[in-house]
PDB file of N, CA and C in Angstrom:
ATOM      1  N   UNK A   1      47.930 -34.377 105.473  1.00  0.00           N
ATOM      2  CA  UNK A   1      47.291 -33.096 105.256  1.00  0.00           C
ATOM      3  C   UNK A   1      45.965 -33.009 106.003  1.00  0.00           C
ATOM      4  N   UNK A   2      45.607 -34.005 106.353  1.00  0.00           N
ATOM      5  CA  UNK A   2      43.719 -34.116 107.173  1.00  0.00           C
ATOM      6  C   UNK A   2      43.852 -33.761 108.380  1.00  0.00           C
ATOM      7  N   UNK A   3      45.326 -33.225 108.674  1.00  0.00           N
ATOM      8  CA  UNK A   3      45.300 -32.460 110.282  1.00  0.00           C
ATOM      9  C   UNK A   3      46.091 -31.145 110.276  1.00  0.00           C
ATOM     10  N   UNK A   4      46.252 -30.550 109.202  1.00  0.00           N
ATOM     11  CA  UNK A   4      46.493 -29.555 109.180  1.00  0.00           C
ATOM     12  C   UNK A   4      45.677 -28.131 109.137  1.00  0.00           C
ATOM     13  N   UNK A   5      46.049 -27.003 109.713  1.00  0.00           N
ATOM     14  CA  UNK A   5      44.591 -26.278 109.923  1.00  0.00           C
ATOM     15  C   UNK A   5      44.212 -25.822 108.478  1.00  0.00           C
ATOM     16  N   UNK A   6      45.373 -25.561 107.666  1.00  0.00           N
ATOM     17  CA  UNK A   6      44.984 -25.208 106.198  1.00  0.00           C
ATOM     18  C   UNK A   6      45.832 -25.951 105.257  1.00  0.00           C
ATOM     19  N   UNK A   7      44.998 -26.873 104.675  1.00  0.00           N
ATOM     20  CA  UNK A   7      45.813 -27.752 103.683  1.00  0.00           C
ATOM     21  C   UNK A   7      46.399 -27.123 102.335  1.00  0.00           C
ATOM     22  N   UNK A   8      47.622 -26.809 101.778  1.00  0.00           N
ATOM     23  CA  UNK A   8      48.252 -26.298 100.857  1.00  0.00           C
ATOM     24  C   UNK A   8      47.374 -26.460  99.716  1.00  0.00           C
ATOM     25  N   UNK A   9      47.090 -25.790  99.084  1.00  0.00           N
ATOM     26  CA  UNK A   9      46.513 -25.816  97.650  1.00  0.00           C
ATOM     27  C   UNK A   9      46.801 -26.751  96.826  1.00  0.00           C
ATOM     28  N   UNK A  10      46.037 -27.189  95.806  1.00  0.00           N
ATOM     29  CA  UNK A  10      46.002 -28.268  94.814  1.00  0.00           C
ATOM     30  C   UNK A  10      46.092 -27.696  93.400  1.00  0.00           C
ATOM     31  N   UNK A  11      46.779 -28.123  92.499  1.00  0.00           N
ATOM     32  CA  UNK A  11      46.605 -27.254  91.176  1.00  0.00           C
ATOM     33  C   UNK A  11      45.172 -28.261  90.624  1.00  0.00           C
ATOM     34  N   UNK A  12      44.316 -26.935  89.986  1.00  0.00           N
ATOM     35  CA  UNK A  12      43.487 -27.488  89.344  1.00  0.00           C
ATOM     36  C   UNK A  12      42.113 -27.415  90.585  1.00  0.00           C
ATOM     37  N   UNK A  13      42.383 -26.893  92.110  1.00  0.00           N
ATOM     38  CA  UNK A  13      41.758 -26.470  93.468  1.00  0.00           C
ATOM     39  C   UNK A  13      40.522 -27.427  93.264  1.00  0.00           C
ATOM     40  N   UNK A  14      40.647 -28.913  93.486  1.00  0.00           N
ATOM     41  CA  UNK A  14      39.411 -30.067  93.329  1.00  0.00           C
ATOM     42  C   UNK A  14      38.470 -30.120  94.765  1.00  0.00           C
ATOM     43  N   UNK A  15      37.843 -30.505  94.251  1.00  0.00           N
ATOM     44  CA  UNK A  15      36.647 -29.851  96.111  1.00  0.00           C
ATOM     45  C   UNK A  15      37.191 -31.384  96.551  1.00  0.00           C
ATOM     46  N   UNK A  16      36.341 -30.769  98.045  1.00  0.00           N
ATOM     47  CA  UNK A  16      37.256 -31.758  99.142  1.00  0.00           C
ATOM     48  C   UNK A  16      36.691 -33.174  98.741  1.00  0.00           C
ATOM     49  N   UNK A  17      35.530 -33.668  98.523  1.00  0.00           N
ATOM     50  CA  UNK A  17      35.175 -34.817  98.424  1.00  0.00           C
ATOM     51  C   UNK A  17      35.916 -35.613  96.973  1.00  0.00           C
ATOM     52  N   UNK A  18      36.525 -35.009  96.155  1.00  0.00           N
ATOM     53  CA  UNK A  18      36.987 -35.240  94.759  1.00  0.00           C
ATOM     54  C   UNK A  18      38.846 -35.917  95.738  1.00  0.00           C
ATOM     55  N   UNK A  19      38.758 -34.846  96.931  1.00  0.00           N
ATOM     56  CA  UNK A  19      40.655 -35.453  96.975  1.00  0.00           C
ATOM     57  C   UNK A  19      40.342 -36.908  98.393  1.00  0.00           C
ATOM     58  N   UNK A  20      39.448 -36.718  98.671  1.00  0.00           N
ATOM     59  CA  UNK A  20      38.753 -37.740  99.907  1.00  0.00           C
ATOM     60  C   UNK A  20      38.445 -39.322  98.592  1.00  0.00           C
ATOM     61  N   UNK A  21      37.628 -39.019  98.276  1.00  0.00           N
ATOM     62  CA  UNK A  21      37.828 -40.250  96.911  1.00  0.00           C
ATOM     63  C   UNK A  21      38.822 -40.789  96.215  1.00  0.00           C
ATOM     64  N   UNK A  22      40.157 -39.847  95.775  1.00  0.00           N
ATOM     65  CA  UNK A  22      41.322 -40.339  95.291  1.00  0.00           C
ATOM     66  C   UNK A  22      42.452 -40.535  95.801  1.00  0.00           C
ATOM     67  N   UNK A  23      41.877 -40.367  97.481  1.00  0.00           N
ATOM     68  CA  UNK A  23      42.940 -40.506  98.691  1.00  0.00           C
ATOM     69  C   UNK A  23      42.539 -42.284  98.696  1.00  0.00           C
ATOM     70  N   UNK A  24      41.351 -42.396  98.927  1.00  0.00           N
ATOM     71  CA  UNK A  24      41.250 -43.846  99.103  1.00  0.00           C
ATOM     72  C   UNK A  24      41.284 -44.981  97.871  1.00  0.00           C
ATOM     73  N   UNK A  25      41.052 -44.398  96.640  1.00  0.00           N
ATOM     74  CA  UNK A  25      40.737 -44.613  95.740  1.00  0.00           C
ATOM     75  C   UNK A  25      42.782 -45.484  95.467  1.00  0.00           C
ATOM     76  N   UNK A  26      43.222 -44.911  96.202  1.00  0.00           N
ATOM     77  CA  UNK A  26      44.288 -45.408  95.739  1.00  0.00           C
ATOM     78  C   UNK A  26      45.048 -45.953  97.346  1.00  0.00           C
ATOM     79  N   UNK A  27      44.378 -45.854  98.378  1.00  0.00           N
ATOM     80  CA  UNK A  27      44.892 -46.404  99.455  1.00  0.00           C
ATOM     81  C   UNK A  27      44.277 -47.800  99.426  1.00  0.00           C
ATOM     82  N   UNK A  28      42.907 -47.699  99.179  1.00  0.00           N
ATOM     83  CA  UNK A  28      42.326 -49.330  98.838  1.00  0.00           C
ATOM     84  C   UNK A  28      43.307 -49.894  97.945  1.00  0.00           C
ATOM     85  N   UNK A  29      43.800 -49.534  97.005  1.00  0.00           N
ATOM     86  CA  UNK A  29      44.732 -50.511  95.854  1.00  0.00           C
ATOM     87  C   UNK A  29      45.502 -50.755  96.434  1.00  0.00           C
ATOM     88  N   UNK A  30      46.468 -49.803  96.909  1.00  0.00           N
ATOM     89  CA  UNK A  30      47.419 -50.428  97.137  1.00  0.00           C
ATOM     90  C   UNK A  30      47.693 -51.093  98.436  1.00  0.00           C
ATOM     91  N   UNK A  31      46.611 -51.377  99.080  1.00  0.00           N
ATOM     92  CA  UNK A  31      46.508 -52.231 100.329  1.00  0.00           C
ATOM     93  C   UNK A  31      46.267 -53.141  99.608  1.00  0.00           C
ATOM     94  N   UNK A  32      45.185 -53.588  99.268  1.00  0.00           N
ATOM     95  CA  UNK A  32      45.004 -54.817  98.313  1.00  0.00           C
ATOM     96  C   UNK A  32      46.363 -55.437  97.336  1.00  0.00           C
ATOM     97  N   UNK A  33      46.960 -55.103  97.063  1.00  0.00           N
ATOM     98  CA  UNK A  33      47.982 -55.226  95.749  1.00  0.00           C
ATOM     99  C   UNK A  33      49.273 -55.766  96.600  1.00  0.00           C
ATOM    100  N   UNK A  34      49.521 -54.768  98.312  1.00  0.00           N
ATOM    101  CA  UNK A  34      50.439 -55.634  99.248  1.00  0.00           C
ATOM    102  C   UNK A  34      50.077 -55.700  99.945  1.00  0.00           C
ATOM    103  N   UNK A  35      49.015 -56.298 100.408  1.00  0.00           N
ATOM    104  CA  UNK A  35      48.676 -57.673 101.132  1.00  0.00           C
ATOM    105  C   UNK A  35      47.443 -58.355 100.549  1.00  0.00           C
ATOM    106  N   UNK A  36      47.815 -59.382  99.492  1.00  0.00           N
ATOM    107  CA  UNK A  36      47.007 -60.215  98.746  1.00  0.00           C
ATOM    108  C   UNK A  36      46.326 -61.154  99.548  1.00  0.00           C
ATOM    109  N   UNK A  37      47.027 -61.702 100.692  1.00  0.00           N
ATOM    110  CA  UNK A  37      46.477 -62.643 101.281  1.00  0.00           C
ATOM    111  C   UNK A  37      45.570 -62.664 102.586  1.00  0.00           C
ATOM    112  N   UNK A  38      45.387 -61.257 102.724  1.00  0.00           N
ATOM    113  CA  UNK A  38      44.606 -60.324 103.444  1.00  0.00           C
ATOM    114  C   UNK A  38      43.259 -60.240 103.280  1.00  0.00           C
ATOM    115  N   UNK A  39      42.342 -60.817 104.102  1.00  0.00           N
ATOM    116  CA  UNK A  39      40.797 -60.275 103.003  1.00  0.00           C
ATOM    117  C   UNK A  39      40.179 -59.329 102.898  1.00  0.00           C
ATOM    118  N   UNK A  40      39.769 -59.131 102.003  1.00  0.00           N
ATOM    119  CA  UNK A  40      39.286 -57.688 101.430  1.00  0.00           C
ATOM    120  C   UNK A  40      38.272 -56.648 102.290  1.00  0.00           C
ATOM    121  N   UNK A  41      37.677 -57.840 103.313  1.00  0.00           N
ATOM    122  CA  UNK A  41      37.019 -57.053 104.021  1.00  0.00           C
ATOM    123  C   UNK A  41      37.808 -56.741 105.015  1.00  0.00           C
ATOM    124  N   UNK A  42      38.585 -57.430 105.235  1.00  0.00           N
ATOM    125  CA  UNK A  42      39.777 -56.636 106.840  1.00  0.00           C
ATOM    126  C   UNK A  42      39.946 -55.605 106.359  1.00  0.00           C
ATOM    127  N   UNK A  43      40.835 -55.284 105.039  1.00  0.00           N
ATOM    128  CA  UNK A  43      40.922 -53.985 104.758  1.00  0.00           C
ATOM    129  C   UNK A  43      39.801 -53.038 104.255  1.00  0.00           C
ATOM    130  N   UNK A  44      39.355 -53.708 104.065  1.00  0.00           N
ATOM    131  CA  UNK A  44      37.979 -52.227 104.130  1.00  0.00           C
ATOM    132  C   UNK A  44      37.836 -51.851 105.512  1.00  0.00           C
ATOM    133  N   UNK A  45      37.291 -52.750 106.300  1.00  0.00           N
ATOM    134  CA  UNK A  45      37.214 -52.259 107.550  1.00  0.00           C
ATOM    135  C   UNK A  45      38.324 -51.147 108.319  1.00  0.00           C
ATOM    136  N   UNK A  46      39.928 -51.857 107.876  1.00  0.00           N
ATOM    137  CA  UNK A  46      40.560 -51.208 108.332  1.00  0.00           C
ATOM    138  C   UNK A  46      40.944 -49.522 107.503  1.00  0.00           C
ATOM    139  N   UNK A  47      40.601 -49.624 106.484  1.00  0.00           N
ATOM    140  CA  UNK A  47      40.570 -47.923 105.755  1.00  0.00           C
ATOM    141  C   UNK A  47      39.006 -47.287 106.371  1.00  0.00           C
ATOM    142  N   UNK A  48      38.257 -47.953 106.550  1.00  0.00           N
ATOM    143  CA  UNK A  48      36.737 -47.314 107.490  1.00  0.00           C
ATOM    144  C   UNK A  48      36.970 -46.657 108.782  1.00  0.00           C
ATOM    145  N   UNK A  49      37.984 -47.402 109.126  1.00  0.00           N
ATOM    146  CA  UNK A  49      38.621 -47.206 110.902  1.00  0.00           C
ATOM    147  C   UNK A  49      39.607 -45.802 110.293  1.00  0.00           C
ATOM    148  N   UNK A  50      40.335 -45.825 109.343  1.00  0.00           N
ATOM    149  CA  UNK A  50      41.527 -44.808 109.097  1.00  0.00           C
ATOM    150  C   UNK A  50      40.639 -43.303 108.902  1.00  0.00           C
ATOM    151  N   UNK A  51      39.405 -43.766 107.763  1.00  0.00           N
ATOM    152  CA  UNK A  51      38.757 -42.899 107.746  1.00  0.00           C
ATOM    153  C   UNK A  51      38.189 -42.094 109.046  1.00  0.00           C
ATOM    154  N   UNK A  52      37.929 -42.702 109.710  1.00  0.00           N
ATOM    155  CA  UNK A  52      37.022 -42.320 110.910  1.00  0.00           C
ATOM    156  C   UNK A  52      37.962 -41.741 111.707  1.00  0.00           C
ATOM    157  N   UNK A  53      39.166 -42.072 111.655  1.00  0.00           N
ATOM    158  CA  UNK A  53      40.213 -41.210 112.684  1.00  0.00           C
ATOM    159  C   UNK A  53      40.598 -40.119 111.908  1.00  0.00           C
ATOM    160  N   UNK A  54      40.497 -40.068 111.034  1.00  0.00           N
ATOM    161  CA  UNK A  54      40.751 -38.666 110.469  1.00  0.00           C
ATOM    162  C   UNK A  54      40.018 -37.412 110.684  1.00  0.00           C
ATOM    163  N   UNK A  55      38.591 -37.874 110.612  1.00  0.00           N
ATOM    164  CA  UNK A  55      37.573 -37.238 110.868  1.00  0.00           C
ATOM    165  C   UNK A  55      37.480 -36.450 112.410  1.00  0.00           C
ATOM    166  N   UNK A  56      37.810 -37.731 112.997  1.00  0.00           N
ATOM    167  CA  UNK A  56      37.681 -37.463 114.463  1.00  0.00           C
ATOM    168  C   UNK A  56      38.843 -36.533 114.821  1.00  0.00           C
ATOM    169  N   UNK A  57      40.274 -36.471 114.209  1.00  0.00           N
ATOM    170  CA  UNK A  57      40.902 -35.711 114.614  1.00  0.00           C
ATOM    171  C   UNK A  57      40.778 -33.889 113.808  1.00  0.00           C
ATOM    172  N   UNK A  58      40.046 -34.522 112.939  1.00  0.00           N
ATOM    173  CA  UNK A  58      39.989 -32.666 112.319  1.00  0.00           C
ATOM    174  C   UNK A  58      38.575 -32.181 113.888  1.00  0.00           C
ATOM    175  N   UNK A  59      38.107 -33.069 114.363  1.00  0.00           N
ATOM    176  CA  UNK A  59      36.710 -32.235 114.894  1.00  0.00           C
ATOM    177  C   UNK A  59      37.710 -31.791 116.370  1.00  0.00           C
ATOM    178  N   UNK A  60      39.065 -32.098 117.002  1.00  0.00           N
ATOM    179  CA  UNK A  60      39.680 -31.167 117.543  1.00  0.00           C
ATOM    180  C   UNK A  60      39.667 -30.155 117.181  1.00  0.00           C
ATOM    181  N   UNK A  61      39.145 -29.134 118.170  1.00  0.00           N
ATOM    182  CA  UNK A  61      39.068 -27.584 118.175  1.00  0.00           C
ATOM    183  C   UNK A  61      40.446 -26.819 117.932  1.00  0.00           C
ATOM    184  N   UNK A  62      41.543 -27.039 118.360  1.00  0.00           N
ATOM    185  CA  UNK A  62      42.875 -26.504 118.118  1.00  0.00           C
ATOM    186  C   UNK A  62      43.180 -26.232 116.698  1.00  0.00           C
ATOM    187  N   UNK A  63      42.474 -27.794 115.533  1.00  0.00           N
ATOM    188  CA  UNK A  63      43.026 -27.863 113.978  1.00  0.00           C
ATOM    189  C   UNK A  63      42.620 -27.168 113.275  1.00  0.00           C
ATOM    190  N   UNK A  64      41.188 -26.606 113.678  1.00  0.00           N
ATOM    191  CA  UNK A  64      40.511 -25.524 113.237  1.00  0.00           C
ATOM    192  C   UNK A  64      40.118 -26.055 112.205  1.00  0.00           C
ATOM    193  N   UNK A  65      39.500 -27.242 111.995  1.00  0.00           N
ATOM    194  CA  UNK A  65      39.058 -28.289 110.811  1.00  0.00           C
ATOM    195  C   UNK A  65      37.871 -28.502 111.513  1.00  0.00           C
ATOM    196  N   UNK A  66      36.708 -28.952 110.367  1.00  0.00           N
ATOM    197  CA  UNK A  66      35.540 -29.630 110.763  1.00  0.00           C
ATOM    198  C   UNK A  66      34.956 -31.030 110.276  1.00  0.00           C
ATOM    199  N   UNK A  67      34.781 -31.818 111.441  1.00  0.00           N
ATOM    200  CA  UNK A  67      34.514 -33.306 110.352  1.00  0.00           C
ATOM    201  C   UNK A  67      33.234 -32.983 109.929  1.00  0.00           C
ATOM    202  N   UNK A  68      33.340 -34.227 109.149  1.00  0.00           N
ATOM    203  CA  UNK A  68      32.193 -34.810 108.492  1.00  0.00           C
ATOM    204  C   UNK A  68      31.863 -35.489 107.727  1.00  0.00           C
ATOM    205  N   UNK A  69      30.754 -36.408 107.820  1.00  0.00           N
ATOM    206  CA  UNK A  69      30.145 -37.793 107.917  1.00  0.00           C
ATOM    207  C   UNK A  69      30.157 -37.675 106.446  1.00  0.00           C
ATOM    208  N   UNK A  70      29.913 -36.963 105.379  1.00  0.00           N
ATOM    209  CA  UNK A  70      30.280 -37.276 104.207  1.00  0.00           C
ATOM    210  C   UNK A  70      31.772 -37.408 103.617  1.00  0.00           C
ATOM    211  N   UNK A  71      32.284 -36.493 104.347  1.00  0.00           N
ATOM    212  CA  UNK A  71      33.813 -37.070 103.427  1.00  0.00           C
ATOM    213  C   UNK A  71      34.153 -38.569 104.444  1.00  0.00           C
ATOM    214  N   UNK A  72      33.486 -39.086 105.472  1.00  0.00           N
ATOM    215  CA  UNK A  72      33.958 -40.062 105.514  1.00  0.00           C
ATOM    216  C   UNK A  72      32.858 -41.366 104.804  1.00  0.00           C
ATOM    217  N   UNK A  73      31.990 -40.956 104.184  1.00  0.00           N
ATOM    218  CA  UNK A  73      31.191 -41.697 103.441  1.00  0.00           C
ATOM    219  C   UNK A  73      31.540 -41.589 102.365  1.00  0.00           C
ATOM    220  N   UNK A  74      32.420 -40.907 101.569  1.00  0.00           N
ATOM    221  CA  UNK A  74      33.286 -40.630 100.051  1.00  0.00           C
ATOM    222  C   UNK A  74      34.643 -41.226 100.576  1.00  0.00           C
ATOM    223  N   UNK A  75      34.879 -41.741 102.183  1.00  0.00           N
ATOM    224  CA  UNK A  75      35.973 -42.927 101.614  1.00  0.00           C
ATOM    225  C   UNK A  75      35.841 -44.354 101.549  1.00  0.00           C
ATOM    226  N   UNK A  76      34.911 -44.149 102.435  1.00  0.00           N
ATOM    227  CA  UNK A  76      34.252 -45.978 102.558  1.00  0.00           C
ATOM    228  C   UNK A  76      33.765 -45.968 101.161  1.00  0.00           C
ATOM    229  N   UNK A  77      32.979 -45.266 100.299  1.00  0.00           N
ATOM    230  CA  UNK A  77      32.545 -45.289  98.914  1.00  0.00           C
ATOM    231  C   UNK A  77      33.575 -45.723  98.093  1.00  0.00           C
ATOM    232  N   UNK A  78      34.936 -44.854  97.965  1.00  0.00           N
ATOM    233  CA  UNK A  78      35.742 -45.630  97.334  1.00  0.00           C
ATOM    234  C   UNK A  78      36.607 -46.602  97.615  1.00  0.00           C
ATOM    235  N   UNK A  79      36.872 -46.601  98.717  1.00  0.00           N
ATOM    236  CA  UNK A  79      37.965 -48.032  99.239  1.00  0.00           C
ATOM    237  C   UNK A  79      36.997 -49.092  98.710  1.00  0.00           C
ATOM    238  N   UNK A  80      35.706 -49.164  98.900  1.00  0.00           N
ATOM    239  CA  UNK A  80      34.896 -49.883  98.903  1.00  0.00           C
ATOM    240  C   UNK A  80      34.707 -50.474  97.233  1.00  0.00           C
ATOM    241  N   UNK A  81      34.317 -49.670  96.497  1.00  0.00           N
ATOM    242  CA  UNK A  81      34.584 -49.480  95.171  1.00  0.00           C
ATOM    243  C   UNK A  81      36.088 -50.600  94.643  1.00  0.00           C
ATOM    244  N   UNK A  82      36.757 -49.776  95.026  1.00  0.00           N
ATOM    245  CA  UNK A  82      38.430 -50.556  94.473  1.00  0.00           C
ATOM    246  C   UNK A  82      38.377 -51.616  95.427  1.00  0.00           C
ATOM    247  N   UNK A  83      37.645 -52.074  95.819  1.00  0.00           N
ATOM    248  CA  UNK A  83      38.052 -53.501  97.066  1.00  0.00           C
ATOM    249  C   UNK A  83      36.867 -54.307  96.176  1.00  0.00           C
ATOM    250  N   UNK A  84      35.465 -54.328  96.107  1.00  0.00           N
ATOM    251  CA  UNK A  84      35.188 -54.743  95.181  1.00  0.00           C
ATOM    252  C   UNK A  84      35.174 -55.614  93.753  1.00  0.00           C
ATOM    253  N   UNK A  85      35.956 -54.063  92.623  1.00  0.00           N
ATOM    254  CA  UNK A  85      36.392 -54.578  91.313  1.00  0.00           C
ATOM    255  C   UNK A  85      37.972 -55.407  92.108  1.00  0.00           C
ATOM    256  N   UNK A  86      38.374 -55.698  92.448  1.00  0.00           N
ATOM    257  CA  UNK A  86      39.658 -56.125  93.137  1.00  0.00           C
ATOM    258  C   UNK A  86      39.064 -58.000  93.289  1.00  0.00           C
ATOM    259  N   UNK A  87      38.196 -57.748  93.864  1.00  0.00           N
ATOM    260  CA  UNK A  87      37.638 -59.485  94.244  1.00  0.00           C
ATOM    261  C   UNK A  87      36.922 -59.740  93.180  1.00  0.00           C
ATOM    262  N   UNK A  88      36.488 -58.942  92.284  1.00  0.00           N
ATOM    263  CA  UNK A  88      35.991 -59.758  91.247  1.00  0.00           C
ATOM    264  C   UNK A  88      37.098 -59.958  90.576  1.00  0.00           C
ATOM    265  N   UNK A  89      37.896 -59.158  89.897  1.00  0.00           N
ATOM    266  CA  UNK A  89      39.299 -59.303  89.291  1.00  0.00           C
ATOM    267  C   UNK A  89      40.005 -60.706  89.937  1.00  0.00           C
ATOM    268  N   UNK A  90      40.360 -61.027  91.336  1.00  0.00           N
ATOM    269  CA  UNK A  90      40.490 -62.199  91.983  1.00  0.00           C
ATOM    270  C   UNK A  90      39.653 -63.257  91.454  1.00  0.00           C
ATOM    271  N   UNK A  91      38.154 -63.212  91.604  1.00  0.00           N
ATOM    272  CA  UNK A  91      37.302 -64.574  91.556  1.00  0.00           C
ATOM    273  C   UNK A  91      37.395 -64.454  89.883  1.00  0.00           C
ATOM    274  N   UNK A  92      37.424 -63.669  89.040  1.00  0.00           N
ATOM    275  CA  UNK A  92      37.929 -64.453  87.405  1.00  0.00           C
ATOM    276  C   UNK A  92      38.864 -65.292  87.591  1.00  0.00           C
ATOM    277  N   UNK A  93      40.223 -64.844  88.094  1.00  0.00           N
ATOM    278  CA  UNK A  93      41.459 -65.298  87.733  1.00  0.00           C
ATOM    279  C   UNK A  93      41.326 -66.467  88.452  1.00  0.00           C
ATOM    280  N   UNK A  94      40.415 -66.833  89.450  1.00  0.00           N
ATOM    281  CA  UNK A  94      40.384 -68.006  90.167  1.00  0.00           C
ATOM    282  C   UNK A  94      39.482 -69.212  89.270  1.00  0.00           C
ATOM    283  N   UNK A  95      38.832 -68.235  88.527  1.00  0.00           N
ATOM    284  CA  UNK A  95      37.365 -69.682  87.977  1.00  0.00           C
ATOM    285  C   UNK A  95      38.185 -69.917  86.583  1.00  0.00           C
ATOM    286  N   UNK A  96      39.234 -69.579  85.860  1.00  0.00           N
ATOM    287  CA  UNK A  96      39.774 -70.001  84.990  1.00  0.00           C
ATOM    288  C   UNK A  96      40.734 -71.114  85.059  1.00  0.00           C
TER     289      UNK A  96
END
C-alpha cells in the first residue's frame, strides 16, 4: 500500500503514523521469530533500509505520495522497540 497514490481506507481511519508503527511493529516480530539465529541488529538495520525505500519511493512524483522522515522515524521506533523487548526476552531465557 506505501506505493499506491491513494491507499484504501482503514476501518476505524488511524492516522498514518499509528499504521507506520503497526506495520513494523509486527514486521520486527516476525523477522525475529523466523530468523532466530539472525542478529537483531541485522534486522533492524535491514527493516531501517525497508523503511527508507519506502519513503524514497512515495517521494516519486508519478505516486503522488510524499515522504517523510517521520513516518520513517515511527518505523525504526518500532522495529526497534520489538527488537529490543525480543533480546531481552532472549538474554532471560539464556541466564536461566
Amino acid at each position: 500500500m506505501a506505493s499506491l497514490p491513494q491507499p484504501p481506507a482503514i476501518p476505524g481511519n488511524p492516522g498514518d503514523k499509528v499504521l507506520h508503527v503497526l506495520a513494523f511493529l509486527v514486521l520486527a516480530g516476525l523477522a525475529a521469530f523466523a530468523y532466530p539465529r539472525v542478529r537483531l541488529v541485522m534486522i533492524f538495520l535491514g527493516l531501517a533500509l525497508f523503511g527508507a525505500a519506502i519513503e524514497l519511493v512515495q517521494a516519486i512524483p508519478n505516486i503522488g505520495r510524499e515522504p517523510s522522515l517521520m513516518d520513517w522515524l515511527a518505523d525504526l521506533t518500532a522495529a526497534g522497540a520489538v527488537l529490543l523487548f525480543v533480546g531481552a526476552v532472549r538474554f532471560i531465557r539464556r541466564a536461566r
